[in-house]
Each structure stands twice: as structure tokens, then as C-alpha cells.
PDB file of N, CA and C in Angstrom:
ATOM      1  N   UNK A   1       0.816  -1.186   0.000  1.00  0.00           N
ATOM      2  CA  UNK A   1       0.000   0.000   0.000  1.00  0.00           C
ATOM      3  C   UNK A   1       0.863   1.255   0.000  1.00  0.00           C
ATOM      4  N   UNK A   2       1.945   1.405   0.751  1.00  0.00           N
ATOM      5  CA  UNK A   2       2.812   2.851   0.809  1.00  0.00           C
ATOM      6  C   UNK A   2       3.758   2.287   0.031  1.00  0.00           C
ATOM      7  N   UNK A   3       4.381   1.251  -0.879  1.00  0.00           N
ATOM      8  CA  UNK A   3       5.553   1.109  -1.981  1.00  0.00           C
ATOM      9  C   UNK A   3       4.517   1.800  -2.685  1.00  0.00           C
ATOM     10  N   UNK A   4       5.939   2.458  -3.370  1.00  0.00           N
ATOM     11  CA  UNK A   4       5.405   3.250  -4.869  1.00  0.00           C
ATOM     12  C   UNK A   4       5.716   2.295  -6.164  1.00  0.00           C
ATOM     13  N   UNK A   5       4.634   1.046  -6.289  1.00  0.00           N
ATOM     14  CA  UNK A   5       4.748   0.171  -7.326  1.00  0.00           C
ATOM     15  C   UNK A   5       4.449   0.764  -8.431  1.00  0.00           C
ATOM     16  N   UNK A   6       4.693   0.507  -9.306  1.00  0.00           N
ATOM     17  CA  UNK A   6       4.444   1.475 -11.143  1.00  0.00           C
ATOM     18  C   UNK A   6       3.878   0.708 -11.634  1.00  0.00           C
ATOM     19  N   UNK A   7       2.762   1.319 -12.154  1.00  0.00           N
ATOM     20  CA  UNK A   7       1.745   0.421 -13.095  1.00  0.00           C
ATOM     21  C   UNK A   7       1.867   1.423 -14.368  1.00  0.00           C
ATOM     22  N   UNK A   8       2.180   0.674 -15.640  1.00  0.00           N
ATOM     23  CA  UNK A   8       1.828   1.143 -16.824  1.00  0.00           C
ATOM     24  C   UNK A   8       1.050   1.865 -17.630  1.00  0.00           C
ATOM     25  N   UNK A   9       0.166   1.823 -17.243  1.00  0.00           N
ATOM     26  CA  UNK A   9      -1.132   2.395 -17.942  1.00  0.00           C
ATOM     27  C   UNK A   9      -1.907   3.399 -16.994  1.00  0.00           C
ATOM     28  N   UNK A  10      -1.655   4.395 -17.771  1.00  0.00           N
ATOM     29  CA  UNK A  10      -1.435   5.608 -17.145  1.00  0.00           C
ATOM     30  C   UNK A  10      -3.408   5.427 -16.266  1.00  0.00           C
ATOM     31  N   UNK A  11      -4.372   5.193 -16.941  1.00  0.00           N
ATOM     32  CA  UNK A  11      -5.515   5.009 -16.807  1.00  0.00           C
ATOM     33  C   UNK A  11      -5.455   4.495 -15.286  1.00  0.00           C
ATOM     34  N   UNK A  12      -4.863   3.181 -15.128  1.00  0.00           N
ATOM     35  CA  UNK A  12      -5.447   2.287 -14.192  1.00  0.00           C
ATOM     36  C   UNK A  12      -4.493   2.846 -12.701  1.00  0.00           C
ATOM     37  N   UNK A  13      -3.222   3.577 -13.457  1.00  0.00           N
ATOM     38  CA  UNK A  13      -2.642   3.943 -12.422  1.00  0.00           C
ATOM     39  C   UNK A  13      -3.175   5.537 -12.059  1.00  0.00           C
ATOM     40  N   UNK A  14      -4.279   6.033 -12.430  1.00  0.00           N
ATOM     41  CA  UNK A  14      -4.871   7.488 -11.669  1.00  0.00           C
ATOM     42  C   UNK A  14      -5.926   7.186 -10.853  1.00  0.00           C
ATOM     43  N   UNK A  15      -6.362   5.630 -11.559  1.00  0.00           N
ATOM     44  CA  UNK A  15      -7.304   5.257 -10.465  1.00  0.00           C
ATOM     45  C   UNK A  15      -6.696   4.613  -8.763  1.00  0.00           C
ATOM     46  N   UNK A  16      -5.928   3.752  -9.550  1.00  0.00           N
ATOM     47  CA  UNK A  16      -5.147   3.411  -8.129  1.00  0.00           C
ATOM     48  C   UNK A  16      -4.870   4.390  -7.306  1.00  0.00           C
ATOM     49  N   UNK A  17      -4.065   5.344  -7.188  1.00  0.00           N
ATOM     50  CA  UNK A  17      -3.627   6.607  -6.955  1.00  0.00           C
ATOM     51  C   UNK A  17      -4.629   6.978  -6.060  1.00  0.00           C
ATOM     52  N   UNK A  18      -5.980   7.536  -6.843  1.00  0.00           N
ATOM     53  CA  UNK A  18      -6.694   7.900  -5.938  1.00  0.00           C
ATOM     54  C   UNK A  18      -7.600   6.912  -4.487  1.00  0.00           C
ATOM     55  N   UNK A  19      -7.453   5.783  -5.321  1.00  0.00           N
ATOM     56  CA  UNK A  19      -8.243   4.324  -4.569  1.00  0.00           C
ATOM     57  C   UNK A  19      -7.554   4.686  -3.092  1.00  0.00           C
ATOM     58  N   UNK A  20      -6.160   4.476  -3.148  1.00  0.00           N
ATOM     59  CA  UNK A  20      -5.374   4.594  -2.005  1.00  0.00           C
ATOM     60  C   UNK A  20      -4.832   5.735  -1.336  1.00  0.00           C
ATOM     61  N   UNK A  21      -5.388   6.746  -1.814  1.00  0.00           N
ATOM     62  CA  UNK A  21      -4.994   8.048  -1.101  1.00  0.00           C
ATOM     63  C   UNK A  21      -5.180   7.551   0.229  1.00  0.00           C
ATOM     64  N   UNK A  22      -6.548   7.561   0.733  1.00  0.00           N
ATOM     65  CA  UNK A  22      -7.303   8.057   2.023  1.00  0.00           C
ATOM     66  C   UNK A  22      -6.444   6.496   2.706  1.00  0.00           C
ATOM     67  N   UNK A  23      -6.119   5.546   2.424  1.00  0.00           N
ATOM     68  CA  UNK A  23      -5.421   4.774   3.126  1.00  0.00           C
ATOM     69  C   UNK A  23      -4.586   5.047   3.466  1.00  0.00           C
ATOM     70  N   UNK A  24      -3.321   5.309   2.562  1.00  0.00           N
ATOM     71  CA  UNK A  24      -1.941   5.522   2.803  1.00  0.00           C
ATOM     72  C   UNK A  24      -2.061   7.364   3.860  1.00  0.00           C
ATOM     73  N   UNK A  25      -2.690   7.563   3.668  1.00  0.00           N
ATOM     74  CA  UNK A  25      -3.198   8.844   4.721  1.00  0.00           C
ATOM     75  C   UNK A  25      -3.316   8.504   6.232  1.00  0.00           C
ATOM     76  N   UNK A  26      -4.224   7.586   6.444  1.00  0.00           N
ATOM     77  CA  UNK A  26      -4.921   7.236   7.749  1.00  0.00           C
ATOM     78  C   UNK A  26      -3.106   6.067   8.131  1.00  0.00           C
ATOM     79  N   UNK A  27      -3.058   4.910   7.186  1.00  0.00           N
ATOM     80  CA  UNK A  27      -1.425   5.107   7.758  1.00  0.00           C
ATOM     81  C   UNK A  27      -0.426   5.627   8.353  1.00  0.00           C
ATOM     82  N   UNK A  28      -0.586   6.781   7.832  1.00  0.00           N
ATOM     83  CA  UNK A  28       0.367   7.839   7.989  1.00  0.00           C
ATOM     84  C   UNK A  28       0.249   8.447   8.734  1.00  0.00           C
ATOM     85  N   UNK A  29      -0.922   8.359   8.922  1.00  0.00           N
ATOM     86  CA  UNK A  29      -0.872   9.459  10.559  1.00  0.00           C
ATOM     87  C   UNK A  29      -0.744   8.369  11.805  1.00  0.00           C
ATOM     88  N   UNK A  30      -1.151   6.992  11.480  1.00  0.00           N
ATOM     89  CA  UNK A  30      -0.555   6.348  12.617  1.00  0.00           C
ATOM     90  C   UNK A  30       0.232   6.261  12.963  1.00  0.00           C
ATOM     91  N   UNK A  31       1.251   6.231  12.007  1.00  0.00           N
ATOM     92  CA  UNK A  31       2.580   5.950  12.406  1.00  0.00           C
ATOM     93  C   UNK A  31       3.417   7.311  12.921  1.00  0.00           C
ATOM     94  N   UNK A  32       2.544   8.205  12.418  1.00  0.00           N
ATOM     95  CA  UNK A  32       3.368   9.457  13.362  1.00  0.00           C
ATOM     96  C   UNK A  32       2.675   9.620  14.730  1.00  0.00           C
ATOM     97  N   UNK A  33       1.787   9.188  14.854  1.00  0.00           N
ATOM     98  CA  UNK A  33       1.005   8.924  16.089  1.00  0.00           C
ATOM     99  C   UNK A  33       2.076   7.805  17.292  1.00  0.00           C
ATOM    100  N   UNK A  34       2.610   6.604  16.668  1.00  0.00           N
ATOM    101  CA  UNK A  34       2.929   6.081  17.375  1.00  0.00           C
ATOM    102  C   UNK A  34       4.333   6.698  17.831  1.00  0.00           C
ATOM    103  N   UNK A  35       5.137   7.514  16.666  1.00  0.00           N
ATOM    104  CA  UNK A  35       5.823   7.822  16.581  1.00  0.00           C
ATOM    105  C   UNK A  35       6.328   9.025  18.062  1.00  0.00           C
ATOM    106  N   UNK A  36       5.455   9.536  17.946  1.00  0.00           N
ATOM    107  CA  UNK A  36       5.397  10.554  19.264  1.00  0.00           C
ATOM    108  C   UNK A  36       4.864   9.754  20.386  1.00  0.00           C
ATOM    109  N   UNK A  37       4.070   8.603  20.676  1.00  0.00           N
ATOM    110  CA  UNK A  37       3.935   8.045  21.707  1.00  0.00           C
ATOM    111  C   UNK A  37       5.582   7.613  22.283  1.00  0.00           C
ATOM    112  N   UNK A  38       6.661   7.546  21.150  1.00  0.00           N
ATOM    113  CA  UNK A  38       8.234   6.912  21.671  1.00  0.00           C
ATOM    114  C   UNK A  38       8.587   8.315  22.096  1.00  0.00           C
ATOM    115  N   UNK A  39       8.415   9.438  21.867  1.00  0.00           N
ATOM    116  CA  UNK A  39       9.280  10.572  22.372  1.00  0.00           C
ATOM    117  C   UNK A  39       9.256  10.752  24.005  1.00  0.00           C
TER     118      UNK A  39
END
């Protein structure tokens, strides 16, 4: 989900792109979440 795998076709990869925004988002803030729980 957060590798930046390359898909060919430009089409299927704007959909992907957007498919996984809001994931790789909510990820991302976990991990800075946990991230400051170590400070």
C-alpha cells in the first residue's frame, strides 16, 4: 500500500492513486502517532 509500485497504464494507475490516497493517509498518521507516543 505505501511502496510506490508502477503500473503502466497511465488510466489504471490514476485510479489506483486515488483508490489509495485516504489509506496511505490514515497510515500515515498512525505511524506518526505512534511515533510521538516513543518521544
Amino acid at each position: 500500500m505505501a511502496l510506490a509500485h508502477t503500473v503502466d497504464d497511465k488510466v489504471e494507475a490514476a485510479y489506483r492513486r486515488g483508490e489509495m490516497f485516504q489509506r496511505r493517509k490514515q497510515m500515515m498518521d498512525d505511524w506518526a502517532a505512534y511515533c510521538d507516543e516513543k518521544k
